[in-house]
C-alpha atoms as a PDB file:
ATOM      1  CA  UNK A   1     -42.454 -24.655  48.089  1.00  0.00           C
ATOM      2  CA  UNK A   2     -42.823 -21.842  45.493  1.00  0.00           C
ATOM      3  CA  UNK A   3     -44.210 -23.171  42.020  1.00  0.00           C
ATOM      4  CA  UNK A   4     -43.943 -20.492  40.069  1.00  0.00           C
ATOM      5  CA  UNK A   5     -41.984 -17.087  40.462  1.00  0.00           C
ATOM      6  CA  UNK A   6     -41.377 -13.995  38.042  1.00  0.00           C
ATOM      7  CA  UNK A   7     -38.262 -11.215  38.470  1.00  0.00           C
ATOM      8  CA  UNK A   8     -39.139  -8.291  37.062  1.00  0.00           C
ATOM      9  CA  UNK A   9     -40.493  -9.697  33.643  1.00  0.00           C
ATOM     10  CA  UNK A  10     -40.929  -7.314  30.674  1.00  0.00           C
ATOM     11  CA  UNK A  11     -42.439  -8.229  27.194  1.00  0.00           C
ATOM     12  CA  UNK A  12     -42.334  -5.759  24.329  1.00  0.00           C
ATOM     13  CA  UNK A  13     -44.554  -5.704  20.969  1.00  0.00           C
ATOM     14  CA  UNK A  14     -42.577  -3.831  18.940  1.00  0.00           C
ATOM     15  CA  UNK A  15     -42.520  -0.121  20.832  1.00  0.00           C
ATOM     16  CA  UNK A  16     -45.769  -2.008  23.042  1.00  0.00           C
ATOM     17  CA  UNK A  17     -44.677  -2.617  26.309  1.00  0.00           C
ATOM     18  CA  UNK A  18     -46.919  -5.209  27.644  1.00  0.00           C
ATOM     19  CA  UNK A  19     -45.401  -6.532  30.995  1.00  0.00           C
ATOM     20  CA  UNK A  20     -43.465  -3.970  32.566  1.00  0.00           C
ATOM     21  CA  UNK A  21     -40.957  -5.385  35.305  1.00  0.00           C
ATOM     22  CA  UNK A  22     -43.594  -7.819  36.725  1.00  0.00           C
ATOM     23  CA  UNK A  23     -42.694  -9.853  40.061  1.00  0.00           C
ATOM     24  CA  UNK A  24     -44.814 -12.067  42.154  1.00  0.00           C
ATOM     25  CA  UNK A  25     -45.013 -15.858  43.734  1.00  0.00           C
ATOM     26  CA  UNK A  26     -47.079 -18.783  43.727  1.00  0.00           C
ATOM     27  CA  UNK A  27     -46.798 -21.540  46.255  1.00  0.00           C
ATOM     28  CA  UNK A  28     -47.490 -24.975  45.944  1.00  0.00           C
ATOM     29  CA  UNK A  29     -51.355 -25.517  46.552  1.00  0.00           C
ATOM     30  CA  UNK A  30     -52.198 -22.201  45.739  1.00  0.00           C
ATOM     31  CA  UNK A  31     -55.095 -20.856  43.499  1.00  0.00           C
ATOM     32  CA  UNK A  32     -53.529 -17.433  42.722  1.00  0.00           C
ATOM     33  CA  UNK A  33     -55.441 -15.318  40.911  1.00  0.00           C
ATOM     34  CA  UNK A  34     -54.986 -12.331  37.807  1.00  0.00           C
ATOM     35  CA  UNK A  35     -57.499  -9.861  37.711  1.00  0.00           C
ATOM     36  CA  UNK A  36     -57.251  -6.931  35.253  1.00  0.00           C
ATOM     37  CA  UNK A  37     -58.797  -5.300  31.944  1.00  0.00           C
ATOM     38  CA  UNK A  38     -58.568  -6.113  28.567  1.00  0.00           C
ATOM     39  CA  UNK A  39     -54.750  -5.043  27.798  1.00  0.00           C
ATOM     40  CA  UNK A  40     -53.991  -5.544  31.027  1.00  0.00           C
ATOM     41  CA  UNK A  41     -51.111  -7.896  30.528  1.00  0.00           C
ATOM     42  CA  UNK A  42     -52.680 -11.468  31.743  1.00  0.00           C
ATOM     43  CA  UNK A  43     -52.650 -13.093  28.777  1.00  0.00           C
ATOM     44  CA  UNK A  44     -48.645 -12.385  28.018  1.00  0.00           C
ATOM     45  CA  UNK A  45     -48.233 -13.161  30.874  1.00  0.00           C
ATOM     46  CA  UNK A  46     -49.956 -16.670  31.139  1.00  0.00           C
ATOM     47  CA  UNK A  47     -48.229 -17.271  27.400  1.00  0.00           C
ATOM     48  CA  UNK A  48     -44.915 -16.853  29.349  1.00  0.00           C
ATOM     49  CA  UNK A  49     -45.111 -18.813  32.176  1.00  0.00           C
ATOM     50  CA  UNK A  50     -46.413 -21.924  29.308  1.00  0.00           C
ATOM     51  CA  UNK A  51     -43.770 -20.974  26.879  1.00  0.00           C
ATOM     52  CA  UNK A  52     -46.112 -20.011  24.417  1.00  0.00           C
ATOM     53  CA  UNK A  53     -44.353 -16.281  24.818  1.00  0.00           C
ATOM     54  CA  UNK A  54     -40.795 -15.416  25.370  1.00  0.00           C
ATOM     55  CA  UNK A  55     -40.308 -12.833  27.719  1.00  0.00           C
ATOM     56  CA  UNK A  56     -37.727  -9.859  26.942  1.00  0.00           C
ATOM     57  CA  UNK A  57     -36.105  -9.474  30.663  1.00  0.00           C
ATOM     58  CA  UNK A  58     -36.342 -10.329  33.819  1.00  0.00           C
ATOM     59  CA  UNK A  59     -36.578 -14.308  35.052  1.00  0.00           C
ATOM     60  CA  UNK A  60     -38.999 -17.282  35.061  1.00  0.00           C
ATOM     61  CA  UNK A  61     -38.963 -19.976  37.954  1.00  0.00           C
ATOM     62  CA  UNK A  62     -40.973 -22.966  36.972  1.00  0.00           C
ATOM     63  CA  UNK A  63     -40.632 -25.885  40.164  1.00  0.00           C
ATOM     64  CA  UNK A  64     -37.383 -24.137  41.704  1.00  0.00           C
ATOM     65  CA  UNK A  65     -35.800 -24.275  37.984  1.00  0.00           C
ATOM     66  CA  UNK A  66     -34.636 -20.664  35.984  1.00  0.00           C
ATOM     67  CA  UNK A  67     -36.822 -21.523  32.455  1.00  0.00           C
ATOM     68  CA  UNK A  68     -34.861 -21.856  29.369  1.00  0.00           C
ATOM     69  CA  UNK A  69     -34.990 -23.385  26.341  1.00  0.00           C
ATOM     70  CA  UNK A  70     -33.248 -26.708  26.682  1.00  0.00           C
ATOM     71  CA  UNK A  71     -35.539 -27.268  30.358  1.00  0.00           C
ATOM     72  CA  UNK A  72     -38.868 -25.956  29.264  1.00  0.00           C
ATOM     73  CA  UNK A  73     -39.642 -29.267  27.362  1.00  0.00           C
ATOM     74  CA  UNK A  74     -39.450 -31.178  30.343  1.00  0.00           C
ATOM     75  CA  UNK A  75     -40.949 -28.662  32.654  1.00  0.00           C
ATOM     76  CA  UNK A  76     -44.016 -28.129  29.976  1.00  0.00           C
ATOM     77  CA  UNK A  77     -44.962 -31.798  31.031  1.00  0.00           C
ATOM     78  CA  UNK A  78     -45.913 -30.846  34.842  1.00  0.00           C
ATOM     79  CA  UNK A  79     -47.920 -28.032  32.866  1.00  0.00           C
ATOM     80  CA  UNK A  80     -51.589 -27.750  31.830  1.00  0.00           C
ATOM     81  CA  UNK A  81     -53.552 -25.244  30.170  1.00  0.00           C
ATOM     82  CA  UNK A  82     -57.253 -24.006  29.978  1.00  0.00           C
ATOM     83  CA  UNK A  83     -56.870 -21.512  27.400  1.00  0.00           C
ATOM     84  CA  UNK A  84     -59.129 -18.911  26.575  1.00  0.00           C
ATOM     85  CA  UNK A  85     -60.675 -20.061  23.773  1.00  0.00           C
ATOM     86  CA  UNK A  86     -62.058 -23.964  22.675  1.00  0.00           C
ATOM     87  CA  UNK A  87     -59.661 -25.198  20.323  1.00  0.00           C
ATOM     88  CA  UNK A  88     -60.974 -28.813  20.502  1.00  0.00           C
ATOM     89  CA  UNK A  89     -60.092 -30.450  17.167  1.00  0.00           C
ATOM     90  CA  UNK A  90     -63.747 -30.418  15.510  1.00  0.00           C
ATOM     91  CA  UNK A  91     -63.429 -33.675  13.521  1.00  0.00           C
ATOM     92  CA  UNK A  92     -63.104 -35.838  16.626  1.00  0.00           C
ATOM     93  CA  UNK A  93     -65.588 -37.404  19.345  1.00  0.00           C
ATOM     94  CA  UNK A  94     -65.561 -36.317  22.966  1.00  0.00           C
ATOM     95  CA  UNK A  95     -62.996 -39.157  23.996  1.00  0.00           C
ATOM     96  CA  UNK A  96     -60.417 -38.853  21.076  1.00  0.00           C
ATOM     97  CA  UNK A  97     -59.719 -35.040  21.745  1.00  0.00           C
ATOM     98  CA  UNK A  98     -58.677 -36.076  25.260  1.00  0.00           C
ATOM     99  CA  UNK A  99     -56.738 -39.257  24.091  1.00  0.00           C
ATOM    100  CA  UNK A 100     -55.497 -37.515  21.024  1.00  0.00           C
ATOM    101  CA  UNK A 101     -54.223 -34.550  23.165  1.00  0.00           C
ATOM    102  CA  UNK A 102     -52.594 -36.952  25.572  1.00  0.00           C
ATOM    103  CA  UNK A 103     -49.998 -38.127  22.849  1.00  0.00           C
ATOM    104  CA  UNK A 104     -48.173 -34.419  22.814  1.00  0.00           C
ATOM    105  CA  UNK A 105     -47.218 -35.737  26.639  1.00  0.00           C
ATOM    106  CA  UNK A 106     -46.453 -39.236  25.461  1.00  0.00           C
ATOM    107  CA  UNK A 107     -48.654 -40.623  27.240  1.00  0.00           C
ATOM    108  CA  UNK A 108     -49.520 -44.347  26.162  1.00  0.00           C
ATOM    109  CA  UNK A 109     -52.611 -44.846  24.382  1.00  0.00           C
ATOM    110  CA  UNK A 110     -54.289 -46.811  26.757  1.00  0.00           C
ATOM    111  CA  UNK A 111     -53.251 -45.041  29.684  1.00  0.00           C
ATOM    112  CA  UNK A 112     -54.544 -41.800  28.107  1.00  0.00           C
ATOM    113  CA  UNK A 113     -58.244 -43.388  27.315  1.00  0.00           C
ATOM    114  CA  UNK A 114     -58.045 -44.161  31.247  1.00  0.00           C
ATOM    115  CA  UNK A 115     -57.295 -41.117  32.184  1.00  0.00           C
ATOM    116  CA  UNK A 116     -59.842 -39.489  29.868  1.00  0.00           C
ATOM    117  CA  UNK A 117     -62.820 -41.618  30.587  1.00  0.00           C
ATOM    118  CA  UNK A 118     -62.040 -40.280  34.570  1.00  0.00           C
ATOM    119  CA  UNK A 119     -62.110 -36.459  33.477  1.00  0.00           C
ATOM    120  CA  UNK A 120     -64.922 -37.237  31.306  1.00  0.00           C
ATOM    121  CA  UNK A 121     -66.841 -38.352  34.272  1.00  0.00           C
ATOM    122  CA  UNK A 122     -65.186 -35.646  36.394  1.00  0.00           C
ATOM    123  CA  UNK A 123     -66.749 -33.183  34.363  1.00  0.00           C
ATOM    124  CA  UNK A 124     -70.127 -34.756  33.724  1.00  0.00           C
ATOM    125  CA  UNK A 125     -69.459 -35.200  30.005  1.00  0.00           C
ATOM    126  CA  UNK A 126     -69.849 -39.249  30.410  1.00  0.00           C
ATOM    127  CA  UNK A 127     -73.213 -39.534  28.635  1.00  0.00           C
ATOM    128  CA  UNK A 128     -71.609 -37.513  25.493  1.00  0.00           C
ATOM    129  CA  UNK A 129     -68.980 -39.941  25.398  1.00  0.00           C
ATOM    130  CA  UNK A 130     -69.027 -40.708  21.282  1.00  0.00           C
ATOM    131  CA  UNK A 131     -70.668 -37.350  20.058  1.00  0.00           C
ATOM    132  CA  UNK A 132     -68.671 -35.181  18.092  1.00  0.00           C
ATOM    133  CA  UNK A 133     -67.624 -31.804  19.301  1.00  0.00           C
ATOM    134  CA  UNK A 134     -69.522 -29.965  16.705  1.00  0.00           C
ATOM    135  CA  UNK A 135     -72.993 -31.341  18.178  1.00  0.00           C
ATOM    136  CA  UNK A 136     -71.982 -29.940  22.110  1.00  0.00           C
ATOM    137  CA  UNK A 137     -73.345 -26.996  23.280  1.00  0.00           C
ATOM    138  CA  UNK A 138     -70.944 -24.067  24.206  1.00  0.00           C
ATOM    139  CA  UNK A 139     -70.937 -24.986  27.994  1.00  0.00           C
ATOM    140  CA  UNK A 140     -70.109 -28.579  26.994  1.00  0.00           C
ATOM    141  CA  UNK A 141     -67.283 -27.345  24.769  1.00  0.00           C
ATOM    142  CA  UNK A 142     -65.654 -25.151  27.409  1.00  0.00           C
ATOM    143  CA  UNK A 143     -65.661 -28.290  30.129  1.00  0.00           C
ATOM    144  CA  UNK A 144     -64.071 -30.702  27.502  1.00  0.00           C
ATOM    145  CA  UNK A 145     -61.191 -28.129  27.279  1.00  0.00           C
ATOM    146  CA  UNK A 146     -61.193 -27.977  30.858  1.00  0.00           C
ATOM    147  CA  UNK A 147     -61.051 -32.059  31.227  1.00  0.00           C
ATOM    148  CA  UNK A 148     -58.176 -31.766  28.293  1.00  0.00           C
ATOM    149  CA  UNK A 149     -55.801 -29.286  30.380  1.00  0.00           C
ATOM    150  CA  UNK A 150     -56.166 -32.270  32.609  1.00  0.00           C
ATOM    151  CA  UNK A 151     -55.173 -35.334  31.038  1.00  0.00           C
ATOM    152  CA  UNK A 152     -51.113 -34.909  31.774  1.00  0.00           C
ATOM    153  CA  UNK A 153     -52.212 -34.689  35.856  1.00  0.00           C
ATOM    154  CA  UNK A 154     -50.562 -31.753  35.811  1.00  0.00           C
ATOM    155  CA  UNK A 155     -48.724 -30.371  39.163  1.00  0.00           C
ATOM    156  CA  UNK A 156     -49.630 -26.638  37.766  1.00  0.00           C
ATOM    157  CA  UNK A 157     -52.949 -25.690  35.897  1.00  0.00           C
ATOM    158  CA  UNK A 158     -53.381 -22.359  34.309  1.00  0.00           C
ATOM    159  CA  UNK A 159     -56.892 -21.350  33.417  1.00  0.00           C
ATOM    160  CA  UNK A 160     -57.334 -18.109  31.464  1.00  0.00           C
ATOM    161  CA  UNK A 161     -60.786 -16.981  31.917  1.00  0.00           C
ATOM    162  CA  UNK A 162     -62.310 -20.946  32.353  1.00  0.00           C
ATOM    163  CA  UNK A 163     -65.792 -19.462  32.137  1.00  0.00           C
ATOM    164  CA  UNK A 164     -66.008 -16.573  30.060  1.00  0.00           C
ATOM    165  CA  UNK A 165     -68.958 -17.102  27.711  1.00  0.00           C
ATOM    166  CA  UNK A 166     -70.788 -20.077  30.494  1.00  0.00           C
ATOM    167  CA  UNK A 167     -74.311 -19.518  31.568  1.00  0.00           C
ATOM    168  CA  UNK A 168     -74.195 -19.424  35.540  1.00  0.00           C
ATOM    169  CA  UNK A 169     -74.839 -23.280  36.072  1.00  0.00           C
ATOM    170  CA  UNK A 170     -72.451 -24.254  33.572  1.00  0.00           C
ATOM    171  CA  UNK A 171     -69.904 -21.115  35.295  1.00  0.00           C
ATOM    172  CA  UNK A 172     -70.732 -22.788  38.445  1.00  0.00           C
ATOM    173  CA  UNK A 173     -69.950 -26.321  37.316  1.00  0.00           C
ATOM    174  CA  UNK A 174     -66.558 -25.145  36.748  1.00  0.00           C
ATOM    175  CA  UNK A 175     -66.098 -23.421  39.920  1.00  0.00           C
ATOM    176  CA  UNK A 176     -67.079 -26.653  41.560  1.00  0.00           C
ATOM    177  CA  UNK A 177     -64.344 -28.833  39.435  1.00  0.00           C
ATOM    178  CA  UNK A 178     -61.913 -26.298  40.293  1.00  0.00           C
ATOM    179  CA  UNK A 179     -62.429 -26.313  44.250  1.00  0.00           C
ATOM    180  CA  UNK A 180     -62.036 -30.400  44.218  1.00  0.00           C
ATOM    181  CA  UNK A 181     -58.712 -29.895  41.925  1.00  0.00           C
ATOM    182  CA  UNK A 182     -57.768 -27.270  45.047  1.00  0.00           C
ATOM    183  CA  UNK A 183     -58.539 -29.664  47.472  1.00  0.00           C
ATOM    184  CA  UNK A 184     -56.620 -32.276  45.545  1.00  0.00           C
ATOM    185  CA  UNK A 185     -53.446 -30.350  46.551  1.00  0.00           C
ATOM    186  CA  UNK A 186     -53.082 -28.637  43.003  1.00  0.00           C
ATOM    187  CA  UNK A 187     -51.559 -25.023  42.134  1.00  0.00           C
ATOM    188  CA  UNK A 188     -53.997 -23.139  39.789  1.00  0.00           C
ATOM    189  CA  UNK A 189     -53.486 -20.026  38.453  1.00  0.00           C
ATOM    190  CA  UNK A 190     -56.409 -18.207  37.323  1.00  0.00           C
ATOM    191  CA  UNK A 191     -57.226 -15.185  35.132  1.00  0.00           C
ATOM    192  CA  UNK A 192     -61.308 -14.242  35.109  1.00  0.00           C
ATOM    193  CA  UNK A 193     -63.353 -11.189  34.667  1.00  0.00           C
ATOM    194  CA  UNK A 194     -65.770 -12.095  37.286  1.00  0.00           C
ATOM    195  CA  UNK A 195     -65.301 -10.642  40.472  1.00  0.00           C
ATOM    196  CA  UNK A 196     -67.260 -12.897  42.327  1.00  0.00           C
ATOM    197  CA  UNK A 197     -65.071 -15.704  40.884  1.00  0.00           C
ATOM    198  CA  UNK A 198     -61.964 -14.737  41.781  1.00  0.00           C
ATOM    199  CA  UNK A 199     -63.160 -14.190  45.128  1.00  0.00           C
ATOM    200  CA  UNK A 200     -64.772 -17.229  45.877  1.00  0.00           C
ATOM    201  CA  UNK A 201     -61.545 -19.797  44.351  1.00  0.00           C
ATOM    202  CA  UNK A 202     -58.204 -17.918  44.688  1.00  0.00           C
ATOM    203  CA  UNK A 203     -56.481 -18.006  48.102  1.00  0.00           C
ATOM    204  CA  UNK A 204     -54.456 -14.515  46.633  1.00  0.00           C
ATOM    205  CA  UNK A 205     -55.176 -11.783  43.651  1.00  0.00           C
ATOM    206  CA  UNK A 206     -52.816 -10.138  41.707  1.00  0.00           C
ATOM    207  CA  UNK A 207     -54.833  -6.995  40.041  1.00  0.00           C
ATOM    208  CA  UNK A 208     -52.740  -5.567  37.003  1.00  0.00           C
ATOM    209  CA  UNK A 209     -53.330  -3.234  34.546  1.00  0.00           C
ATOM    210  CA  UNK A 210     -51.180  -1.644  31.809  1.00  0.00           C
ATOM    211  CA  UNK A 211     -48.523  -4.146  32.003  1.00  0.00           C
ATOM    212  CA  UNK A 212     -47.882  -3.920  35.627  1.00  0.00           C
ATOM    213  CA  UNK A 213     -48.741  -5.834  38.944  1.00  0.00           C
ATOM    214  CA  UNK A 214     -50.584  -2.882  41.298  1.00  0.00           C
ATOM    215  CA  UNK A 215     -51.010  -4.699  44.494  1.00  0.00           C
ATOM    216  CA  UNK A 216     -50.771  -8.506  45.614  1.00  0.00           C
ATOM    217  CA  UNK A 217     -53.421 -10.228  48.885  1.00  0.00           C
ATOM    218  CA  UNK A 218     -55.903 -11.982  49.481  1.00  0.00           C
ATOM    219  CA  UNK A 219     -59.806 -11.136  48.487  1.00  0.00           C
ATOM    220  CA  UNK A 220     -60.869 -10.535  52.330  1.00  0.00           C
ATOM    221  CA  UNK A 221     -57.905  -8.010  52.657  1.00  0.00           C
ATOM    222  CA  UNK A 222     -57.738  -5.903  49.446  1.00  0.00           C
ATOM    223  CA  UNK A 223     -61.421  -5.250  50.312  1.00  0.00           C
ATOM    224  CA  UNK A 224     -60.741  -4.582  54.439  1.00  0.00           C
ATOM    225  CA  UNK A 225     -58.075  -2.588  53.394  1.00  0.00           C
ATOM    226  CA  UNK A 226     -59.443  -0.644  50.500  1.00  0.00           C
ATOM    227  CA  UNK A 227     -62.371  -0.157  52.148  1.00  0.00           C
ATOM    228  CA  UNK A 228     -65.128  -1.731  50.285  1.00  0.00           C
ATOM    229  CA  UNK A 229     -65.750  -5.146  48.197  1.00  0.00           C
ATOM    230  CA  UNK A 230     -63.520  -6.502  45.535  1.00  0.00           C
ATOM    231  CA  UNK A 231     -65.205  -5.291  42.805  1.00  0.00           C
ATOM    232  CA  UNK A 232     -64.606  -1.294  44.410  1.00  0.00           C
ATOM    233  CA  UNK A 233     -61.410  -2.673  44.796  1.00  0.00           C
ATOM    234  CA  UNK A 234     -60.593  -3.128  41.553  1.00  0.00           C
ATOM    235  CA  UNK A 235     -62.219  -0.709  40.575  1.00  0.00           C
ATOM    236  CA  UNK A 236     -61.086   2.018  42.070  1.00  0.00           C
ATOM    237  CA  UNK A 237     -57.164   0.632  41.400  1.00  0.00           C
ATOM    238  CA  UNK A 238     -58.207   0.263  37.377  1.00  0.00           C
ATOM    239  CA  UNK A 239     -59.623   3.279  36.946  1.00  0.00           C
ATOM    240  CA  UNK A 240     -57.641   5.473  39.092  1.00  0.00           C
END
């Protein structure tokens, strides 16, 4: 089953043309991966596929459903999101901004404080349980948004750069949550700067850069094909 899929999707700003006529495919179970530089177009283009951005052209499949406004409210609810930045409300404790977050997916109170306590445990946060967000460290911050883009179960999970900012345990923490939520029959979609990342989670990369989708496989044969590692890879396609 294909999860997600995007016809030829453009997004202006104003005389900026950010996603030029971009097209790909993500199947169920999938971790599909966007690598690119800054300006790239990742970031419109994860904003699109959440509804946080409305595209100009082209067309959105969410679950085998053409995205529109009177859908996307129910669709949203099989959606989560690890955005780039922490946006944890500040004046709550570790378990409220989980149970809190849970209400915009009307999920029942109690059922949400079950849920969180699990993804609070899931990512090792379970001794932190009562401490207020402004007393975690960085590394803690970024896995309590992780947990949050988690509480709806969602069928999809977009992560936009998870672990930018993480020293390499707490990066690698995160890589290990993310390979049990791929085992777990999940479809991820992933956006990262690390090379190493993207090859060691996604199952297919996506490298873009000035709006546009250059080539679409898997790590082991952009870099058999291109003659080199991923990182040459992506180089060489970036920079070309």
């Amino acid at each position: 089953m294909t999860v997600v899929k995007g016809k030829n999707l453009t997004k202006y700003y104003r005389n900026f043309k950010a996603l030029d006529s971009v097209s790909f495919e993500i199947g169920e179970g999938e971790c599909f991966g966007f690598l690119g530089p800054n300006g790239a177009g990742k970031t419109t283009l994860m904003g699109i596929i959440y509804g946080f951005i409305e595209f100009f052209n082209g067309d959105l499949i969410l679950f085998g459903e053409s995205v529109n406004r009177k859908n996307f409210p129910r669709i949203k609810f099989k959606i989560g999101v690890v955005p780039q930045d922490n946006n944890l409300d500040p004046d709550l404790n570790v378990l409220e901004n989980l149970i809190v977050y849970g209400r915009y997916f009307d999920i029942d109170p109690k059922e949400a404080k079950e849920r969180a306590l699990k993804l609070i445990e899931f990512v090792k946060l379970d001794n932190w349980l009562n401490r207020n967000v402004r007393h975690l460290s960085g590394g803690m911050q970024r896995k309590l948004t992780f947990a949050r883009g988690l509480i709806n179960d969602p069928e999809l999970l977009i992560l936009d750069e998870p672990t930018t900012g993480l020293d390499p345990r707490s990066r690698r923490q995160i890589w290990e949550r993310i390979e049990n939520l791929k085992h777990s029959g999940k479809t991820l979609i992933l956006t990262t700067h690390y090379m190493e990342e993207a090859e060691k989670l996604c199952d297919r990369i996506a490298i873009m850069d000035r709006g546009k989708i250059l080539v679409i496989d898997t790590p082991h044969n952009l870099s058999n094909n291109f003659g080199g590692n991923l990182e040459k890879v992506y180089l060489s396609l970036t920079e070309g």
